[in-house]
C-alpha atoms as a PDB file:
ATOM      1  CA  UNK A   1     -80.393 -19.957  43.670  1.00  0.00           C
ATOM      2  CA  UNK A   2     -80.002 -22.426  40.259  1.00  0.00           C
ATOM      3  CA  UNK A   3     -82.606 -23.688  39.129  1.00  0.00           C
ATOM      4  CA  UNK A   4     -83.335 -27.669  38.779  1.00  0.00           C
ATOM      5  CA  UNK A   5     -83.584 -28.388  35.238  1.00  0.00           C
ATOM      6  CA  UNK A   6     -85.467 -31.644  34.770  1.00  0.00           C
ATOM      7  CA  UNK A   7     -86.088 -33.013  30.761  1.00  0.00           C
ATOM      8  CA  UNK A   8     -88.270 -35.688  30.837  1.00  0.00           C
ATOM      9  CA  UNK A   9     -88.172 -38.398  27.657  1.00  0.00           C
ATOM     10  CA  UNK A  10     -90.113 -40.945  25.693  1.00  0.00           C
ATOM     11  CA  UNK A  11     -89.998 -41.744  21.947  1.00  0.00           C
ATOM     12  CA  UNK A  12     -91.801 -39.384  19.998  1.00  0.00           C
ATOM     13  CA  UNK A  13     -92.927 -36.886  22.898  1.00  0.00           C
ATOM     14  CA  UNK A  14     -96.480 -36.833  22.451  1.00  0.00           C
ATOM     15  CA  UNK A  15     -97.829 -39.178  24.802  1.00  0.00           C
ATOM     16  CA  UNK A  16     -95.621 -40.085  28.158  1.00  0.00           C
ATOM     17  CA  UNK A  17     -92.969 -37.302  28.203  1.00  0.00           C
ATOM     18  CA  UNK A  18     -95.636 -34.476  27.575  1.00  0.00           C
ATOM     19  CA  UNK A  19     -97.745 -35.744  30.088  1.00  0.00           C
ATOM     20  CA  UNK A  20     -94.911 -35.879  32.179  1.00  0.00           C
ATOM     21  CA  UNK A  21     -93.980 -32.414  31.657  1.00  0.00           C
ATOM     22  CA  UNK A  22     -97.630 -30.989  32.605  1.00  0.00           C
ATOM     23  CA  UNK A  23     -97.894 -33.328  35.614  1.00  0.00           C
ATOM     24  CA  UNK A  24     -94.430 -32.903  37.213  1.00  0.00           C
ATOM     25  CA  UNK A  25     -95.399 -28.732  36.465  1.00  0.00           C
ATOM     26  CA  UNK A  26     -98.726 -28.923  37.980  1.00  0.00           C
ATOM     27  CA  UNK A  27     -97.527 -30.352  41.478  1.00  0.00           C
ATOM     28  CA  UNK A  28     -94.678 -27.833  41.770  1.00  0.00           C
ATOM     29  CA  UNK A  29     -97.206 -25.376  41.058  1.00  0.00           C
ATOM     30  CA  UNK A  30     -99.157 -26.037  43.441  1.00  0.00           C
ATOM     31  CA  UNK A  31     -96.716 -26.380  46.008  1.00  0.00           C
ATOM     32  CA  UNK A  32     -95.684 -23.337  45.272  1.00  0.00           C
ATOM     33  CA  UNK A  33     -92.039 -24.483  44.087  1.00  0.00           C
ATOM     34  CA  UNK A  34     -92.374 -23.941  40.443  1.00  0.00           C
ATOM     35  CA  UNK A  35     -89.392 -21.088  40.282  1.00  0.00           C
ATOM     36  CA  UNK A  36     -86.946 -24.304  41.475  1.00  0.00           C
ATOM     37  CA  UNK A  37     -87.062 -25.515  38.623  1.00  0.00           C
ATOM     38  CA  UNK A  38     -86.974 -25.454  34.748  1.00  0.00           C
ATOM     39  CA  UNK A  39     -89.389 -28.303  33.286  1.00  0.00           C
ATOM     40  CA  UNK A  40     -89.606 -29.583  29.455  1.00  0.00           C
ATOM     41  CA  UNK A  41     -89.818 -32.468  27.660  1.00  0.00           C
ATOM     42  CA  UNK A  42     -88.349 -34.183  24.539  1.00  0.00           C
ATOM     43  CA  UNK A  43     -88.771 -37.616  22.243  1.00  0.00           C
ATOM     44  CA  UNK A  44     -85.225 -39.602  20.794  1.00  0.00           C
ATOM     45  CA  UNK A  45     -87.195 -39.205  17.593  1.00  0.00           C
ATOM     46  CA  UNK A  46     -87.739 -36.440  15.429  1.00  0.00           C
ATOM     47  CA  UNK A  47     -91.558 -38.255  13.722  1.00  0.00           C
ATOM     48  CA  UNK A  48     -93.727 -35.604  15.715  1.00  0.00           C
ATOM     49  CA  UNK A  49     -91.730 -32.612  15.926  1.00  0.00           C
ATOM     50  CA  UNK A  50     -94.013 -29.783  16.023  1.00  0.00           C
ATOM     51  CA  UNK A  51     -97.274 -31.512  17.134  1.00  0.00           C
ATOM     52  CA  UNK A  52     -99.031 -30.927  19.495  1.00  0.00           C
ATOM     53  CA  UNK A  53    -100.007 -34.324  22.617  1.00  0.00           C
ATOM     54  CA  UNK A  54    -101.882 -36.926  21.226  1.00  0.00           C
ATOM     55  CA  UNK A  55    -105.570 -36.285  21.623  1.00  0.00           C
ATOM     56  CA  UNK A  56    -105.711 -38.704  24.820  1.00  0.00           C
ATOM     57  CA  UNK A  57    -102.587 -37.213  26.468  1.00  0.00           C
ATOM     58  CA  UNK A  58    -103.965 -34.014  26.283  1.00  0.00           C
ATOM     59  CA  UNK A  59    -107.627 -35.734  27.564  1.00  0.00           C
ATOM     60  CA  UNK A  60    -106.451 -37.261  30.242  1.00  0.00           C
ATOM     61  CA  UNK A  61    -104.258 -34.590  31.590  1.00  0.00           C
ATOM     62  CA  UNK A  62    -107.649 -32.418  31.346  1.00  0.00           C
ATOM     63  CA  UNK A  63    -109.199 -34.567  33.264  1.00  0.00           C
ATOM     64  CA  UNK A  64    -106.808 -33.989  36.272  1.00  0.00           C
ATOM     65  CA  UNK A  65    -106.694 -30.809  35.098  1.00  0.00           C
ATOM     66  CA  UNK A  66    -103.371 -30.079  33.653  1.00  0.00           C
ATOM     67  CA  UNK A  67    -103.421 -28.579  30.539  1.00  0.00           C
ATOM     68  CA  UNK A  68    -100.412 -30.293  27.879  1.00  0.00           C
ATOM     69  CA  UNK A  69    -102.444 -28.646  24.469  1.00  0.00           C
ATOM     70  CA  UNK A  70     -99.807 -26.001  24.302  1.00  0.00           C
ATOM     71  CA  UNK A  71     -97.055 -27.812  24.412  1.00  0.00           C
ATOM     72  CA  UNK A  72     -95.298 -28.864  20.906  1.00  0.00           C
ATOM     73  CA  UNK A  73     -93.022 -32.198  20.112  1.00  0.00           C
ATOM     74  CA  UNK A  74     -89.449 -31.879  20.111  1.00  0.00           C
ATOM     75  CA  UNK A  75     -86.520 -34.117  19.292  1.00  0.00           C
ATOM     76  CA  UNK A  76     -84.217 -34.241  21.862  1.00  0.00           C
ATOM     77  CA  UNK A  77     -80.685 -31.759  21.101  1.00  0.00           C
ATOM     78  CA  UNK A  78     -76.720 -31.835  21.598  1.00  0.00           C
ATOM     79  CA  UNK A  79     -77.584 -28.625  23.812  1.00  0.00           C
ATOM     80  CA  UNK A  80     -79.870 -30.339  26.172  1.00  0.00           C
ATOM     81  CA  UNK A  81     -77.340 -32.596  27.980  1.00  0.00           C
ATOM     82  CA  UNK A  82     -75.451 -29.317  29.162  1.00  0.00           C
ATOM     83  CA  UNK A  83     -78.296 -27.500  29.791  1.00  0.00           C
ATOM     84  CA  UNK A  84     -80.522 -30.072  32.181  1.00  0.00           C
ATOM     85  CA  UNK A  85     -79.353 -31.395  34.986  1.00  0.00           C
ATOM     86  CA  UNK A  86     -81.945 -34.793  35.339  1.00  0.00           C
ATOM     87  CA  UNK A  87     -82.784 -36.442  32.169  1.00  0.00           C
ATOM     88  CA  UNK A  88     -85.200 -39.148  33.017  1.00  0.00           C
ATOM     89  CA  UNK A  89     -86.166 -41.672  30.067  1.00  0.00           C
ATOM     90  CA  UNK A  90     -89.533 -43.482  30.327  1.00  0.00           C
ATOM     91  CA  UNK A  91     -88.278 -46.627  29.431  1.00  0.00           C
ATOM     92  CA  UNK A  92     -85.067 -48.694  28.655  1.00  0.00           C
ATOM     93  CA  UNK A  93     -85.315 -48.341  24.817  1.00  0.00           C
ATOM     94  CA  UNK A  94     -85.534 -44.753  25.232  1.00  0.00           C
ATOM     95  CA  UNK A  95     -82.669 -44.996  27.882  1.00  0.00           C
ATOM     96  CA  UNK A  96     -80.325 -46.884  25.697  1.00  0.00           C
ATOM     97  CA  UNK A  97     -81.099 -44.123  22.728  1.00  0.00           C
ATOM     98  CA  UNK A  98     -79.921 -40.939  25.375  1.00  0.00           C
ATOM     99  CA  UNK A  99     -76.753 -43.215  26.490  1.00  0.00           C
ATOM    100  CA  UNK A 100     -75.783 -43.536  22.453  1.00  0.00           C
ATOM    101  CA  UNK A 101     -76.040 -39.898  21.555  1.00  0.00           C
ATOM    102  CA  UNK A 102     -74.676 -38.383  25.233  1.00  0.00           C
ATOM    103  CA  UNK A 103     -71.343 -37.055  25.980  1.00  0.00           C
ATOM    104  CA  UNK A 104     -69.571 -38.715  28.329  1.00  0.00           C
ATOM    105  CA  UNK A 105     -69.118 -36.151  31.206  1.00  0.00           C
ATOM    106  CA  UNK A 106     -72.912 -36.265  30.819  1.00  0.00           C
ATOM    107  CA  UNK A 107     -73.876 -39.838  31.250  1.00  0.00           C
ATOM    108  CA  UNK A 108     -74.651 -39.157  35.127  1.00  0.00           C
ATOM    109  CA  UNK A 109     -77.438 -37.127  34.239  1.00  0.00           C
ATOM    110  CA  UNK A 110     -79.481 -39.895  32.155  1.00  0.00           C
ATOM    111  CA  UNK A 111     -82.172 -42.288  34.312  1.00  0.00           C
ATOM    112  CA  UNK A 112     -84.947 -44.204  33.944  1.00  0.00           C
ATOM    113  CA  UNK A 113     -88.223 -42.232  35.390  1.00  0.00           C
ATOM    114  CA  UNK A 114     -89.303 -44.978  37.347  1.00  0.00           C
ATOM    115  CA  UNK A 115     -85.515 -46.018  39.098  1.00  0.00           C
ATOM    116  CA  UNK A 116     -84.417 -42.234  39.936  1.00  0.00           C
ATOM    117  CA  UNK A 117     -88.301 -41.281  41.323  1.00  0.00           C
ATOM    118  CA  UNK A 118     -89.172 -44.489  43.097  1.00  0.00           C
ATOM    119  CA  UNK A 119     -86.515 -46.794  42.711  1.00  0.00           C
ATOM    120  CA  UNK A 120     -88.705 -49.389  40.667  1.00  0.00           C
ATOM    121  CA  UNK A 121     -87.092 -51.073  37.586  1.00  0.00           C
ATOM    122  CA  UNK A 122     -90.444 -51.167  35.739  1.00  0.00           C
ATOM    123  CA  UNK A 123     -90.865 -48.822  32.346  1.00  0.00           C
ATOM    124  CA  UNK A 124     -93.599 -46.287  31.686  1.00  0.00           C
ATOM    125  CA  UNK A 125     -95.638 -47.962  29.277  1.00  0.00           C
ATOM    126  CA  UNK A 126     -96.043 -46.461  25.880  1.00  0.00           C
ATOM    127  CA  UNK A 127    -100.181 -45.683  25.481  1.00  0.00           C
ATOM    128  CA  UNK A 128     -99.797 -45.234  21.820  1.00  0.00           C
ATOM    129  CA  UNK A 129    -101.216 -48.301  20.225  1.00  0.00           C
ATOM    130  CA  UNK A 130    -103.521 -48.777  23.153  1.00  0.00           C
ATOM    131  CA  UNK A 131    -106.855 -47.490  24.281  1.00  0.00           C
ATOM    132  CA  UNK A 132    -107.980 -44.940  27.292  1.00  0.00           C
ATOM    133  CA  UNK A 133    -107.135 -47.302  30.075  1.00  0.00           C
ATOM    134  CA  UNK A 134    -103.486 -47.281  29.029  1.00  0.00           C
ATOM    135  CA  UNK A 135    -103.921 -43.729  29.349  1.00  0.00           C
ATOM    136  CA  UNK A 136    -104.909 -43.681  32.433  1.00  0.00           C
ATOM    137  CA  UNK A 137    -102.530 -46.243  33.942  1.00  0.00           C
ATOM    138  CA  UNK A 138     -99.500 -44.112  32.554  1.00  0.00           C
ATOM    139  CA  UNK A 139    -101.020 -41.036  34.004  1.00  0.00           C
ATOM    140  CA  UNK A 140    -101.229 -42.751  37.535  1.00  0.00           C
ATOM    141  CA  UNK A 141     -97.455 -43.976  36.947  1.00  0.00           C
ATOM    142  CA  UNK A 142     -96.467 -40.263  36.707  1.00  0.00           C
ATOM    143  CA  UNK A 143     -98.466 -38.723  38.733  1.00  0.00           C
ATOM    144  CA  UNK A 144     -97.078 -40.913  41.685  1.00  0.00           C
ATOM    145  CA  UNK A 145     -93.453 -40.763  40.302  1.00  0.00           C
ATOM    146  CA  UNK A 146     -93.496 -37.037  39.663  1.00  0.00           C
ATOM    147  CA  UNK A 147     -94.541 -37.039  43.373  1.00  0.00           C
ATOM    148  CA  UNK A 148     -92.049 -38.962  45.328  1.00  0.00           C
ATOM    149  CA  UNK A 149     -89.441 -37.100  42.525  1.00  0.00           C
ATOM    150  CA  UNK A 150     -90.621 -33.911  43.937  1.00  0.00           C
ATOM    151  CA  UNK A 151     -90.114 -35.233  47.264  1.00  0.00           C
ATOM    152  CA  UNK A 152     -86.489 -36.702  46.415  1.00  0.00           C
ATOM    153  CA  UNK A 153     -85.335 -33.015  45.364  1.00  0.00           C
ATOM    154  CA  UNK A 154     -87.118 -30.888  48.258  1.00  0.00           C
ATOM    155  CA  UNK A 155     -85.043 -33.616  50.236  1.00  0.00           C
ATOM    156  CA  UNK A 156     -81.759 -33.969  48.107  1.00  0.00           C
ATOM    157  CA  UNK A 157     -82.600 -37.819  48.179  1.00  0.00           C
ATOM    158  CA  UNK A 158     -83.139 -38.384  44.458  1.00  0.00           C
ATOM    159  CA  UNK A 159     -81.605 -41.968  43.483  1.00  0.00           C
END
């Protein structure tokens, strides 16, 4: 059976996309679904290759009791629009950057998080400049759209 491949996307992959990653991997975990699917995450920008979550990625996912600290930044690659089937950007800006540097025959594979898991138009807020709360709020975003998401592919209903 192939394997889902899911990439999940924000700017500089340390705060939404990470926490994306260890959320959307936690659930299918638990469900017992994990072998389904092949889970990572990337940023359109190269600033925090190598690093490690921000601090309050990494916090708040501990919370809820994912663990992200392992995890390390990467820049989205050429490779990665053959090799994942669902790309989902956080937001538009991040969205526009994918459509720019995708091959065509790839284009189909490139959504915004919140359209292809719940059908919302809204962007996943970046944290970064923010405090806790917008931690938390982003968390809840994901959490709920990494949930219905789930639900979409058990079903083959993803938007």
């Amino acid at each position: 059976m192939k394997r889902t491949a899911v990439l999940f996307v924000c700017m500089g992959n340390i705060c939404r996309s990470p926490l994306a990653e260890g959320i959307f991997a936690h659930l299918v975990e638990k469900q017992d679904i994990a072998h389904q699917f092949v889970i990572d995450s990337a940023g359109t920008g190269a600033w925090h290759a190598g690093n490690a979550p921000d601090e309050r990625s990494i916090a708040i996912a501990h919370r809820h009791g994912i663990d992200i600290a392992s995890q390390k930044a990467r820049q989205v690659r050429p490779a990665d629009f053959e090799d994942f089937d669902i790309i989902l950007a956080m937001d538009n800006d991040n969205l526009a950057r994918l459509r720019a540097i995708c091959p065509r025959q790839h284009t189909a594979k490139l959504h915004l998080f919140n359209n292809y898991a719940m059908g919302q138009t809204s962007n996943v807020p970046d944290p970064y400049y923010g405090g806790e709360d917008g931690f938390q709020t982003v968390y809840t975003m994901l959490f709920s759209g990494c949930m219905s998401l789930i639900g979409k592919l058990e079903t083959g209903h993803a938007s």
